[in-house]
N, C-alpha and C. Protein backbone atom coordinates (compact mmCIF):
# COMPACT_ATOMS: atom_id res chain seq x y z
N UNK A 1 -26.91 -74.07 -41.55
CA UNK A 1 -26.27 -74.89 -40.55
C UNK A 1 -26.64 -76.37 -40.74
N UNK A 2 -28.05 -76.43 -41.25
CA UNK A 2 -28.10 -77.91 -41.63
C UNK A 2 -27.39 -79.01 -42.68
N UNK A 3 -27.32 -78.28 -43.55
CA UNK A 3 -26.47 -78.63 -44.38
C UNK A 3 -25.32 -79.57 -44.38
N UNK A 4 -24.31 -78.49 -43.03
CA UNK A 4 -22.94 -78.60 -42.38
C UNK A 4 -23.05 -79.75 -42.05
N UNK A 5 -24.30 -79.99 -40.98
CA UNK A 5 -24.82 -81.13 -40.08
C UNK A 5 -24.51 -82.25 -40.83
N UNK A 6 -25.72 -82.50 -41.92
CA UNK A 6 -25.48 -83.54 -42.90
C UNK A 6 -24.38 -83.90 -43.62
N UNK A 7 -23.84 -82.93 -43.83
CA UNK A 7 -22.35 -83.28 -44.55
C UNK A 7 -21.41 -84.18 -43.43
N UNK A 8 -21.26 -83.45 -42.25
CA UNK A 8 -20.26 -83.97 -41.11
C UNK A 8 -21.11 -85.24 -40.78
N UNK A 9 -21.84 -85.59 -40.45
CA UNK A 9 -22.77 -87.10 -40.35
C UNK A 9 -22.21 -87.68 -41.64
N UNK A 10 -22.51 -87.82 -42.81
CA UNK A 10 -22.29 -88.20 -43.85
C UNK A 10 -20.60 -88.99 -43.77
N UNK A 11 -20.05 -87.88 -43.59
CA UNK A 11 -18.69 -88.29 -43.69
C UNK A 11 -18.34 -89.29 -42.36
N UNK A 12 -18.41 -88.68 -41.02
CA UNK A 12 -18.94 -89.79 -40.30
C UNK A 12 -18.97 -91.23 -40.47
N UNK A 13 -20.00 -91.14 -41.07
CA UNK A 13 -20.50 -92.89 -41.93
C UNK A 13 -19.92 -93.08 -43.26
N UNK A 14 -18.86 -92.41 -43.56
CA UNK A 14 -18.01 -93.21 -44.25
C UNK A 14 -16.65 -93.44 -44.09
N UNK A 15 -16.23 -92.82 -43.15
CA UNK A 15 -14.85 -93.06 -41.87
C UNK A 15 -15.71 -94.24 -41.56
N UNK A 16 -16.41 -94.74 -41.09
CA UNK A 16 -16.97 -96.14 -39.81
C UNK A 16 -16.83 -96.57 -41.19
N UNK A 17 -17.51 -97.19 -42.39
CA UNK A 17 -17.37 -98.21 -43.01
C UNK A 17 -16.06 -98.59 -43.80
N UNK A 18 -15.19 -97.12 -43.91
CA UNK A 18 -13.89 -97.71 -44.38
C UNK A 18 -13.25 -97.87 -43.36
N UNK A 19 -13.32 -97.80 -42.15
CA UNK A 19 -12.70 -98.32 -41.04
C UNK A 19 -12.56 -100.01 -41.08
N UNK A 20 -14.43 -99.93 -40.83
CA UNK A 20 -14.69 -101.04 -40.34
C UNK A 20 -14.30 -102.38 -41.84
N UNK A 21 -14.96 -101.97 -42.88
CA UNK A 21 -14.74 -103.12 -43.81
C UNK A 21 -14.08 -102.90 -45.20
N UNK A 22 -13.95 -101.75 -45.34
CA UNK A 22 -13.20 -101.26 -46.32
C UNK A 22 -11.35 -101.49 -46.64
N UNK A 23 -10.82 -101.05 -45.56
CA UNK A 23 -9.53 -101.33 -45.91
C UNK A 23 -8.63 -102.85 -45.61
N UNK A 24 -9.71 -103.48 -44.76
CA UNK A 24 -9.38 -105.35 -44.94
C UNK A 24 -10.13 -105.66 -46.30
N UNK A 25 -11.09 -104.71 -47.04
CA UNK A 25 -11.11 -105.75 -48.18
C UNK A 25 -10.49 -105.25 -49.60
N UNK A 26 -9.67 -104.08 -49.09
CA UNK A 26 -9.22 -103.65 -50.67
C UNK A 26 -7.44 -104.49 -49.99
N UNK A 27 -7.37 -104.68 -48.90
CA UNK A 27 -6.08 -105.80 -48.69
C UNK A 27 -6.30 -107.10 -48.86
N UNK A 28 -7.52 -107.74 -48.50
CA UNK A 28 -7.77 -109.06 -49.32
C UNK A 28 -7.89 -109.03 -50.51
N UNK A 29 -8.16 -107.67 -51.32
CA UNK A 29 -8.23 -108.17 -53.07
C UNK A 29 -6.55 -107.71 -53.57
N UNK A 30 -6.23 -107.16 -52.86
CA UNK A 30 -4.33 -107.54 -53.34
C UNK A 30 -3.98 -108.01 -53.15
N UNK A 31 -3.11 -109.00 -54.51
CA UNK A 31 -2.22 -110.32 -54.61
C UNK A 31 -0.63 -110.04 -54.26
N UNK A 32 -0.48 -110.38 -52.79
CA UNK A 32 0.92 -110.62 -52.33
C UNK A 32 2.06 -110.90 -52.66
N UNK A 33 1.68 -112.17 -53.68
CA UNK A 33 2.83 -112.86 -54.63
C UNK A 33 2.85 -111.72 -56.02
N UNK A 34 1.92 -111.37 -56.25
CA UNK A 34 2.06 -110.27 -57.46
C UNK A 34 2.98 -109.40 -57.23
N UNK A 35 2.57 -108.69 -55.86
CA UNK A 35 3.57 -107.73 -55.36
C UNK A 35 5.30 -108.24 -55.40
N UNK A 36 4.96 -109.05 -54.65
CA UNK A 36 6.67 -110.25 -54.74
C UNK A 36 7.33 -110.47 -56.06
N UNK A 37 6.12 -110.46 -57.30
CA UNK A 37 6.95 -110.79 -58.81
C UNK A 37 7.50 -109.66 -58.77
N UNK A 38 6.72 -108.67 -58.89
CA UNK A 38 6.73 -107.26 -59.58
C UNK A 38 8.18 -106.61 -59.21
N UNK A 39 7.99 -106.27 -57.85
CA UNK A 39 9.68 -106.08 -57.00
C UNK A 39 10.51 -106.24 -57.66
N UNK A 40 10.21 -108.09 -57.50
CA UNK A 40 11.87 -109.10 -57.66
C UNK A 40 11.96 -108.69 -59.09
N UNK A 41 10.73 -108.82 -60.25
CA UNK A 41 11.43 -108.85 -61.61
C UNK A 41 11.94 -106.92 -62.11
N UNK A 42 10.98 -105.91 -61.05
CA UNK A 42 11.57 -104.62 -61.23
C UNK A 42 12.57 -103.86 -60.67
N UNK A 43 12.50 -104.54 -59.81
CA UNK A 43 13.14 -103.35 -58.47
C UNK A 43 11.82 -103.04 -57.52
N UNK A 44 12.59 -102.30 -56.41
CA UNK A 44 11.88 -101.87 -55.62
C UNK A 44 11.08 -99.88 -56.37
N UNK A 45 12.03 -99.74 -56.34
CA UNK A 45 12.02 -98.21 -56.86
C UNK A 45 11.07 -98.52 -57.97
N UNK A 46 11.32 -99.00 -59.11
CA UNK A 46 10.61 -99.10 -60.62
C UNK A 46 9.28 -99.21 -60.05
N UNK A 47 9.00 -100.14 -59.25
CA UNK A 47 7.71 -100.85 -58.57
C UNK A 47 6.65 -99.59 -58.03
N UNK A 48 7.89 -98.94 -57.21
CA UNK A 48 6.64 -98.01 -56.51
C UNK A 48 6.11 -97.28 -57.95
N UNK A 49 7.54 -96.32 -58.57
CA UNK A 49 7.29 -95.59 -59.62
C UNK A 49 5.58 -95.95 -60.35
N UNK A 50 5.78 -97.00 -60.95
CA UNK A 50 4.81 -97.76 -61.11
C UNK A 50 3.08 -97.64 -60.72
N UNK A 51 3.44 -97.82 -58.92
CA UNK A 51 2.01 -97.59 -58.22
C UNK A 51 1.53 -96.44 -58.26
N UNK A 52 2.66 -95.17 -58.49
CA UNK A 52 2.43 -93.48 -58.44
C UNK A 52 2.03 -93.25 -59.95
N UNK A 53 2.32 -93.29 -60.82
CA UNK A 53 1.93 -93.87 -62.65
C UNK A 53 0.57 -94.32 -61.99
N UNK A 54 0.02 -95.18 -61.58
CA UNK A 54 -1.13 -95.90 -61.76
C UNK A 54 -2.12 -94.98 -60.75
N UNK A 55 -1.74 -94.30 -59.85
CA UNK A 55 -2.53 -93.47 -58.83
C UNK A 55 -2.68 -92.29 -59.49
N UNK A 56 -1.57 -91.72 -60.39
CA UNK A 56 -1.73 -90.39 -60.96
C UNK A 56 -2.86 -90.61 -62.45
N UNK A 57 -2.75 -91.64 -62.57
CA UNK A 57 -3.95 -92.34 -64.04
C UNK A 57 -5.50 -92.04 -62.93
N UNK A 58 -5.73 -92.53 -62.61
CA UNK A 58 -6.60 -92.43 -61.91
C UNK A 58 -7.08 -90.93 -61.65
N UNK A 59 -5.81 -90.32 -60.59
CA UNK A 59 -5.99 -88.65 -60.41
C UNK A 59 -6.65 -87.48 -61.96
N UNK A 60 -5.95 -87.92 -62.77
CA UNK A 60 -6.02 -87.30 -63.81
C UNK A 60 -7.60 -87.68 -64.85
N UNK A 61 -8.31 -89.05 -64.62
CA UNK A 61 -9.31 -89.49 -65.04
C UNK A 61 -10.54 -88.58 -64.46
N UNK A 62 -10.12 -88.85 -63.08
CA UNK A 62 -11.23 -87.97 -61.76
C UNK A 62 -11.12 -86.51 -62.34
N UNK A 63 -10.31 -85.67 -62.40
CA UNK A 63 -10.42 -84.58 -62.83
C UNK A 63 -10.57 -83.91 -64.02
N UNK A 64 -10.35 -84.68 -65.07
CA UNK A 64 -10.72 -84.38 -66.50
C UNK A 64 -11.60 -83.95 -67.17
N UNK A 65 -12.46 -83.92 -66.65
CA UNK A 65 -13.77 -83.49 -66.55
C UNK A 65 -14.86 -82.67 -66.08
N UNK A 66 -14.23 -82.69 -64.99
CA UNK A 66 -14.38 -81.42 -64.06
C UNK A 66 -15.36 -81.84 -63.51
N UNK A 67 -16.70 -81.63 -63.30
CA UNK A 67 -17.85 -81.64 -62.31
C UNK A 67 -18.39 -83.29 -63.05
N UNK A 68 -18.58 -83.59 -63.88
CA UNK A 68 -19.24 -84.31 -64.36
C UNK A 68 -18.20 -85.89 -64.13
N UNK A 69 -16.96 -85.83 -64.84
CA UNK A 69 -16.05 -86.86 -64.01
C UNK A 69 -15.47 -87.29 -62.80
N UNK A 70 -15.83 -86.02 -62.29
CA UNK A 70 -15.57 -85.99 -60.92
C UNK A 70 -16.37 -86.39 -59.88
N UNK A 71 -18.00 -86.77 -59.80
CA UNK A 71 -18.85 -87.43 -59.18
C UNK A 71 -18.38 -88.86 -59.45
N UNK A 72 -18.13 -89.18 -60.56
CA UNK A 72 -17.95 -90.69 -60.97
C UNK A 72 -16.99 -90.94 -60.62
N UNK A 73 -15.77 -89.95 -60.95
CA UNK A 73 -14.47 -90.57 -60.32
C UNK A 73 -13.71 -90.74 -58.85
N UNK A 74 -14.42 -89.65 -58.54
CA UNK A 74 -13.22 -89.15 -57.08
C UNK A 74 -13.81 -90.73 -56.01
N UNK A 75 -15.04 -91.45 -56.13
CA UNK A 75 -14.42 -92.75 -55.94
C UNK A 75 -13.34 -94.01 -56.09
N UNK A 76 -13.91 -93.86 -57.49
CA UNK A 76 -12.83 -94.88 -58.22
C UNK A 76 -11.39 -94.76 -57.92
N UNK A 77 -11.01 -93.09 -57.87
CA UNK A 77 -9.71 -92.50 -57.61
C UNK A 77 -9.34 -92.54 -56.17
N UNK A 78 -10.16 -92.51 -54.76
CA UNK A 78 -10.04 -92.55 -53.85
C UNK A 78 -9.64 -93.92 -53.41
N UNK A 79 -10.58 -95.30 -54.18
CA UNK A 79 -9.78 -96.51 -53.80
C UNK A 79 -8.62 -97.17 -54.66
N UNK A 80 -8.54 -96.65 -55.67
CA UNK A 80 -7.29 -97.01 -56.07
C UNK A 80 -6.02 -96.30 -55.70
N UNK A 81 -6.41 -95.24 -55.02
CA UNK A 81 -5.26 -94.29 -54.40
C UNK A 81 -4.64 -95.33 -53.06
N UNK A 82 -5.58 -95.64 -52.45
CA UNK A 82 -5.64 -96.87 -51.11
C UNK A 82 -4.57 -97.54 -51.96
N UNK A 83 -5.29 -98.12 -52.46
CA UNK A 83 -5.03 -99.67 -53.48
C UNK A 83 -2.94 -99.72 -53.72
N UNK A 84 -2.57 -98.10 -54.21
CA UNK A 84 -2.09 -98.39 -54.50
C UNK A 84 -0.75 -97.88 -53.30
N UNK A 85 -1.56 -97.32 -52.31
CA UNK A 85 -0.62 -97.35 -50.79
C UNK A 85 -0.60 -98.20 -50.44
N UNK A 86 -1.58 -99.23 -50.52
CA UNK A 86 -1.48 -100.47 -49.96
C UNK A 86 -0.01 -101.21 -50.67
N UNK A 87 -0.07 -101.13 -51.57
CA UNK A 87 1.01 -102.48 -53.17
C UNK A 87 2.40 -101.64 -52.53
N UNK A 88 2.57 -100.18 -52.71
CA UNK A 88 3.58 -99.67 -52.53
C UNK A 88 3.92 -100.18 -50.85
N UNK A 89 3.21 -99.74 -49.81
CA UNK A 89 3.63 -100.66 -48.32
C UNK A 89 3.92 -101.90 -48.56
N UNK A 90 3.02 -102.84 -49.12
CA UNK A 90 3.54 -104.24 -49.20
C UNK A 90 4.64 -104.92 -49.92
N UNK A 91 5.36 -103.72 -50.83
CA UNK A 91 6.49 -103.92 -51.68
C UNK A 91 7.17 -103.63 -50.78
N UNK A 92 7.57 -102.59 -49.94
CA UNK A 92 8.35 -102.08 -49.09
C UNK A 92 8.56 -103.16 -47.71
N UNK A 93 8.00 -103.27 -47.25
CA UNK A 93 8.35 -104.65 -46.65
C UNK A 93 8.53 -105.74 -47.33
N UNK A 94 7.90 -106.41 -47.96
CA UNK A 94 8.70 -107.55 -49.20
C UNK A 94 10.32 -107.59 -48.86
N UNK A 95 10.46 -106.23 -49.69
CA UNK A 95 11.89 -105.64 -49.57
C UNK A 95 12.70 -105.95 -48.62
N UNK A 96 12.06 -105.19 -47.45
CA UNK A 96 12.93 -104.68 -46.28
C UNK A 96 12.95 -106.43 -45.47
N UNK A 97 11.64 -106.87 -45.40
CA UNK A 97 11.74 -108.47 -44.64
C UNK A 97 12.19 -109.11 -45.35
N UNK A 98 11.58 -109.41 -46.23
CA UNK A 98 12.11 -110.73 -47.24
C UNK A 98 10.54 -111.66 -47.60
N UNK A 99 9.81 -111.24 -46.76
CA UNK A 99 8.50 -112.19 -47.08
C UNK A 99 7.24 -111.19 -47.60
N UNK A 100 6.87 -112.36 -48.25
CA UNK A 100 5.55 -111.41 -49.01
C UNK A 100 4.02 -111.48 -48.05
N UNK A 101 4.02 -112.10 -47.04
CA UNK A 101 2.91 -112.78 -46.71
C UNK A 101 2.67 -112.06 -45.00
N UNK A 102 1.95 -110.88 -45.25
CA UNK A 102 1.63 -109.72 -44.34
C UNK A 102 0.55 -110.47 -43.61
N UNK A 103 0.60 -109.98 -42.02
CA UNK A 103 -0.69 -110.11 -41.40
C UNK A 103 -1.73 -108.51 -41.54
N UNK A 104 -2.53 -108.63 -41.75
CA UNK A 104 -3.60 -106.86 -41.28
C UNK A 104 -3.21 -106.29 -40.97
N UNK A 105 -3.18 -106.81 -39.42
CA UNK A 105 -2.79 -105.95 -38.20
C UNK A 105 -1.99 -105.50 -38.38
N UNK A 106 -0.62 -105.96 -38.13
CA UNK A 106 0.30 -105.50 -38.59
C UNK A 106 0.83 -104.32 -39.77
N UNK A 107 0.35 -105.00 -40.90
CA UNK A 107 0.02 -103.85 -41.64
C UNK A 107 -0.54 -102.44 -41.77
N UNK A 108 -1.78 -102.31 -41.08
CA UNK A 108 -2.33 -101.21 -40.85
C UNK A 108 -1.36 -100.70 -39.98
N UNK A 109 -1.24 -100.96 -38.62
CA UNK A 109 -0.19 -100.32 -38.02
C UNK A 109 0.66 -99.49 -38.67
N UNK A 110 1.52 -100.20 -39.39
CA UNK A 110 2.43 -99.69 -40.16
C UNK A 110 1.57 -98.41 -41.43
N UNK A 111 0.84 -98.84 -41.83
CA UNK A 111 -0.11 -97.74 -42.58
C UNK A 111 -0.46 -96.63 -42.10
N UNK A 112 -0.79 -96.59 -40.76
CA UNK A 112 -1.29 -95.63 -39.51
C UNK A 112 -0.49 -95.11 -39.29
N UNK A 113 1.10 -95.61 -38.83
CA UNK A 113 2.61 -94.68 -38.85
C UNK A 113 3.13 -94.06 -39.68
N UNK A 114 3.12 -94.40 -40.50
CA UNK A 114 3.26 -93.71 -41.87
C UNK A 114 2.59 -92.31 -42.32
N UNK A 115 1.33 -92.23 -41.90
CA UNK A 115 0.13 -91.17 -41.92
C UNK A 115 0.53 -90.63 -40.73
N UNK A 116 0.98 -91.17 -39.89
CA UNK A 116 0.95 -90.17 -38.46
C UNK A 116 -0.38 -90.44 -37.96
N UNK A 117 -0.64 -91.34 -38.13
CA UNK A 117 -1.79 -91.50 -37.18
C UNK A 117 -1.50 -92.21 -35.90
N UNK A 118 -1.71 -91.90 -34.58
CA UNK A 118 -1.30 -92.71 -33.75
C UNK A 118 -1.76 -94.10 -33.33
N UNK A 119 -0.94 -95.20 -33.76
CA UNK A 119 -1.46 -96.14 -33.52
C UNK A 119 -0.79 -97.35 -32.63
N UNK A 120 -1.43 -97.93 -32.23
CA UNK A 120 -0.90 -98.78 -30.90
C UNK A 120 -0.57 -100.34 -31.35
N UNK A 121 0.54 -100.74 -30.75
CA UNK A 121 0.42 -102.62 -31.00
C UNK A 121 -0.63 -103.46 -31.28
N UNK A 122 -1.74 -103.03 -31.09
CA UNK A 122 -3.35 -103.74 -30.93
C UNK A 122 -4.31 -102.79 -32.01
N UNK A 123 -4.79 -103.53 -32.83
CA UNK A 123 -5.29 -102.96 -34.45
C UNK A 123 -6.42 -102.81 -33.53
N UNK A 124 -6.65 -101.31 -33.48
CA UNK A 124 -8.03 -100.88 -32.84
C UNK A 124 -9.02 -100.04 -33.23
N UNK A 125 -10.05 -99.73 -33.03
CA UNK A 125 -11.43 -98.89 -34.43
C UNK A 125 -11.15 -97.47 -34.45
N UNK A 126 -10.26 -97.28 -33.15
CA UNK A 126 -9.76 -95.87 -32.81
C UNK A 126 -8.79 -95.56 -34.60
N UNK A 127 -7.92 -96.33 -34.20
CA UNK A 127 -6.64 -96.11 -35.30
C UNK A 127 -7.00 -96.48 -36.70
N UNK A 128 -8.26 -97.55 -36.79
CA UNK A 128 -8.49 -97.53 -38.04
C UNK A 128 -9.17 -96.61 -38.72
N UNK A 129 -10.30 -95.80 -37.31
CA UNK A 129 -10.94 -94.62 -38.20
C UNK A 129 -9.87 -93.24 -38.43
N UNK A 130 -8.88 -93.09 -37.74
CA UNK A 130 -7.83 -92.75 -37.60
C UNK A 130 -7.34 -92.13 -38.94
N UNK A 131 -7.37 -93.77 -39.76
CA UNK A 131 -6.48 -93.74 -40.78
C UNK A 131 -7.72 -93.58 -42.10
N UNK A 132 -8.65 -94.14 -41.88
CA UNK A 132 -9.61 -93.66 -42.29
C UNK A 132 -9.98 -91.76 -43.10
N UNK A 133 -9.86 -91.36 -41.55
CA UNK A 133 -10.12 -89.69 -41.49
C UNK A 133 -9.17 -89.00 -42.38
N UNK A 134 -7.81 -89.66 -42.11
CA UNK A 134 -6.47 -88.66 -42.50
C UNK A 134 -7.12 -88.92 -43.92
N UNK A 135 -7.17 -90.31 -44.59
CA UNK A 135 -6.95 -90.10 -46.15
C UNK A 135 -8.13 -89.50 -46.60
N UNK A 136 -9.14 -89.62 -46.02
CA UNK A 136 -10.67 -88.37 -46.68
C UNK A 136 -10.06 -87.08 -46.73
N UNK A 137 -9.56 -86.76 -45.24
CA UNK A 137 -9.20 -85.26 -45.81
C UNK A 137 -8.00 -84.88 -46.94
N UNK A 138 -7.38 -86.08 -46.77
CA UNK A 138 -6.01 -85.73 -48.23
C UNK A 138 -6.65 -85.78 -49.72
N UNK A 139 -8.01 -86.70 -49.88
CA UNK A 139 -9.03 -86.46 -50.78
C UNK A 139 -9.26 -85.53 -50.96
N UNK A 140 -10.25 -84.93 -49.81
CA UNK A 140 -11.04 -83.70 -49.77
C UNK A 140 -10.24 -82.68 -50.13
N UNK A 141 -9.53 -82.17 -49.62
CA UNK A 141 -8.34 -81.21 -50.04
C UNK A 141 -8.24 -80.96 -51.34
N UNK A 142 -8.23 -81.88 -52.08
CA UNK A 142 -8.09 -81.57 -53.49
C UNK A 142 -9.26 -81.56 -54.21
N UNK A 143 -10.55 -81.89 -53.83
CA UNK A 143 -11.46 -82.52 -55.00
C UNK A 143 -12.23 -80.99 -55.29
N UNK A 144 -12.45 -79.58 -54.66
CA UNK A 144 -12.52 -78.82 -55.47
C UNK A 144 -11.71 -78.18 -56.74
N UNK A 145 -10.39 -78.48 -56.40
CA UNK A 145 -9.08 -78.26 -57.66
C UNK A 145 -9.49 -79.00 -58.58
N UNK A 146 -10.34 -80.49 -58.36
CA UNK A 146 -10.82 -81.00 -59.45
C UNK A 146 -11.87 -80.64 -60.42
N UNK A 147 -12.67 -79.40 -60.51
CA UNK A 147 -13.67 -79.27 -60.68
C UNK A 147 -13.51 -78.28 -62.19
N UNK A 148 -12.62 -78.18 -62.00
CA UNK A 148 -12.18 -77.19 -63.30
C UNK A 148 -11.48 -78.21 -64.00
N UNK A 149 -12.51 -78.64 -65.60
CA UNK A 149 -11.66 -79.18 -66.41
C UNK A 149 -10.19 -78.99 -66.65
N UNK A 150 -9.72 -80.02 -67.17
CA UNK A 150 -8.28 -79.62 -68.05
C UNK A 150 -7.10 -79.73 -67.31
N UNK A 151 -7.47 -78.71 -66.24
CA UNK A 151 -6.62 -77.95 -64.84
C UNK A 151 -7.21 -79.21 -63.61
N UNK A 152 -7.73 -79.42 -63.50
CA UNK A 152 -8.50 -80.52 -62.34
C UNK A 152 -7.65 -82.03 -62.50
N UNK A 153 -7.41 -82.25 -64.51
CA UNK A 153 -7.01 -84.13 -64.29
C UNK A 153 -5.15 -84.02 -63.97
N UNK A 154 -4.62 -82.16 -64.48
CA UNK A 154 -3.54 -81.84 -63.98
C UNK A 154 -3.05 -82.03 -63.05
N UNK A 155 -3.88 -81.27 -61.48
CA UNK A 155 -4.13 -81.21 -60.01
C UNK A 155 -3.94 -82.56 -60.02
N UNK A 156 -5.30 -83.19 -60.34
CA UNK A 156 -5.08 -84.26 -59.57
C UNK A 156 -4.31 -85.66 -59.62
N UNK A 157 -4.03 -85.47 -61.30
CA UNK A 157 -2.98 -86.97 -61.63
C UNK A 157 -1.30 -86.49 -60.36
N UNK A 158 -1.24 -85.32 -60.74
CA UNK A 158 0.50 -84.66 -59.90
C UNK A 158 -0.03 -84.95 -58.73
N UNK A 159 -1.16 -84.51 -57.64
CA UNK A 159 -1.25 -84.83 -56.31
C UNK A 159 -1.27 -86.26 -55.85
N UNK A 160 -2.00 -87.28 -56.63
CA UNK A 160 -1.99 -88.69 -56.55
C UNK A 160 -0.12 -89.17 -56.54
N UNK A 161 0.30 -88.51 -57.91
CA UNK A 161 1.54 -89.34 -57.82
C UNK A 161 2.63 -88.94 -56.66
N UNK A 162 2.62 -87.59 -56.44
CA UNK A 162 3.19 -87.41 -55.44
C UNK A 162 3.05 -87.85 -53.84
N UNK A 163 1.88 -88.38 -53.35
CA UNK A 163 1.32 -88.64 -52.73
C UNK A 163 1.63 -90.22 -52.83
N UNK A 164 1.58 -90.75 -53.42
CA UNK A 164 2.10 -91.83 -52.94
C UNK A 164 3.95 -91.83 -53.14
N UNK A 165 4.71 -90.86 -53.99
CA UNK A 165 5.70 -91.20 -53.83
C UNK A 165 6.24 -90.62 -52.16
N UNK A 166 5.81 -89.83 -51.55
CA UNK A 166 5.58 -89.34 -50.13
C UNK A 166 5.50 -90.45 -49.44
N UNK A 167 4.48 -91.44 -49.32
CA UNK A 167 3.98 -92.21 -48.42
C UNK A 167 5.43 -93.38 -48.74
N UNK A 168 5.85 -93.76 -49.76
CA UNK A 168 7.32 -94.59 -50.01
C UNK A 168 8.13 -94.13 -49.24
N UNK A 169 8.28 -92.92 -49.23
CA UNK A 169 9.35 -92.30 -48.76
C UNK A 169 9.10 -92.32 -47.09
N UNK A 170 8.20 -92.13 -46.47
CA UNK A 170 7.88 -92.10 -45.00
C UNK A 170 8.02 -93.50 -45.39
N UNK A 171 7.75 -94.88 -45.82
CA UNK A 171 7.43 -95.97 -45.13
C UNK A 171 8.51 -96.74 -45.02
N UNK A 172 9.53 -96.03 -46.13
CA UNK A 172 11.06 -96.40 -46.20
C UNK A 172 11.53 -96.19 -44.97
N UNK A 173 11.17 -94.85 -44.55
CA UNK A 173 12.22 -94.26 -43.35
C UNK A 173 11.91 -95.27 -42.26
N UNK A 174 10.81 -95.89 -41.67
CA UNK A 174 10.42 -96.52 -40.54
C UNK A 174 10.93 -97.89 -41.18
N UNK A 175 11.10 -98.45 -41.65
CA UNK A 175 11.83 -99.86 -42.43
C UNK A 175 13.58 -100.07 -42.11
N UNK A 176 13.52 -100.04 -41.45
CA UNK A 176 14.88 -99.58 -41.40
C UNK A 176 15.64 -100.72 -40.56
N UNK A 177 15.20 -101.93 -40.14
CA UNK A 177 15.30 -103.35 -39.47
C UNK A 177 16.04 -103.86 -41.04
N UNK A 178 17.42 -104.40 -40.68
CA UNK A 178 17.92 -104.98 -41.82
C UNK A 178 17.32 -106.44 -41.68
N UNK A 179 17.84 -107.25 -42.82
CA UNK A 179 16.62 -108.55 -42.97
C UNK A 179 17.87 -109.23 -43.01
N UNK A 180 17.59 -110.53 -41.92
CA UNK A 180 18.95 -111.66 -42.30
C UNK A 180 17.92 -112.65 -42.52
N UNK A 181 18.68 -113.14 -43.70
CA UNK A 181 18.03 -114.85 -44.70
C UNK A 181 18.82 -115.39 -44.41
N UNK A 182 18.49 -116.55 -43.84
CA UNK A 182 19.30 -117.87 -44.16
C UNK A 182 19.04 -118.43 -45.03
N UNK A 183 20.42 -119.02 -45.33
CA UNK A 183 19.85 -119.95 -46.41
C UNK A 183 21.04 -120.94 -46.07
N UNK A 184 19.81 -122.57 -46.53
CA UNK A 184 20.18 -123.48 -45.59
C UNK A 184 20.47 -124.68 -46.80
């Protein structure tokens, strides 16, 4: 039973720190205007394609290995999985608004709806651990499938890419405010 204890504490304290400082700083280290080239010079579609390619690289690194890549990776793979829900949301509005230049708040919100997490007008520690929780367990879920070479970088490159092409697809559906530009 102790064990359990420590594990559920553990995880615990790492819902509170990706709550608290984790997902404002893997959104301050993504470049907005990057996102804005990428779009405009690909498409929207090519773009995400793209972020699911780069999440399933990752998936497939973490599992390749099985026990031994998989301590090292299922980090690396867990924030670039973020990383690359984050690029794919911020393309998707790009898109749908017209501007590249997101507030947080806002954003998460929209990150939190997307997940089904319930979240309110007011970016709160509730909804961020919220969003927090959901993506550990969409981790967790898979990281014993990772453990078996060969079969593990399989699992997990296909669950990454699908997984974010999922989250496009929910973030499309709520996007749905057409965008009027002027132009003056």
């Amino acid at each position: 039973m102790e064990p359990f204890k420590r594990l559920r504490s553990n995880v615990k304290e790492h819902i509170d720190h990706l709550s608290q400082d984790g997902f404002k700083q893997i959104f301050d280290h993504i470049n907005q205007f990057n996102i804005k080239k990428g779009v405009d010079k690909m498409g929207l579609e090519k773009f995400i394609e793209q972020c699911a390619y780069m999440a399933a690289g990752s998936g497939v690194i973490s599992g390749s290995g099985g026990m031994l890549t998989m301590v090292i990776g299922i980090p690396f793979d867990f924030v670039n999985l973020i990383s690359q829900q984050f690029r794919v949301t911020m393309a998707i509005m790009y898109h749908d608004r017209g501007t590249y230049e997101l507030d947080f708040a806002e954003f998460m919100t929209l990150v939190a709806t997307s997940l089904k997490v319930e979240a309110s007008v007011a970016l709160t520690k509730t909804m961020m651990e919220g969003v927090a929780e959901k993506l550990l367990m969409i981790l967790g879920t898979r990281t014993a499938e990772r453990m078996i070479p060969i079969v593990g970088a399989a699992i997990g490159g296909t669950a990454n890419y699908l997984f974010i092409k999922r989250m496009a697809h929910s973030v499309k559906r709520m996007q749905t405010q057409p965008v009027i530009i002027t132009v003056s």
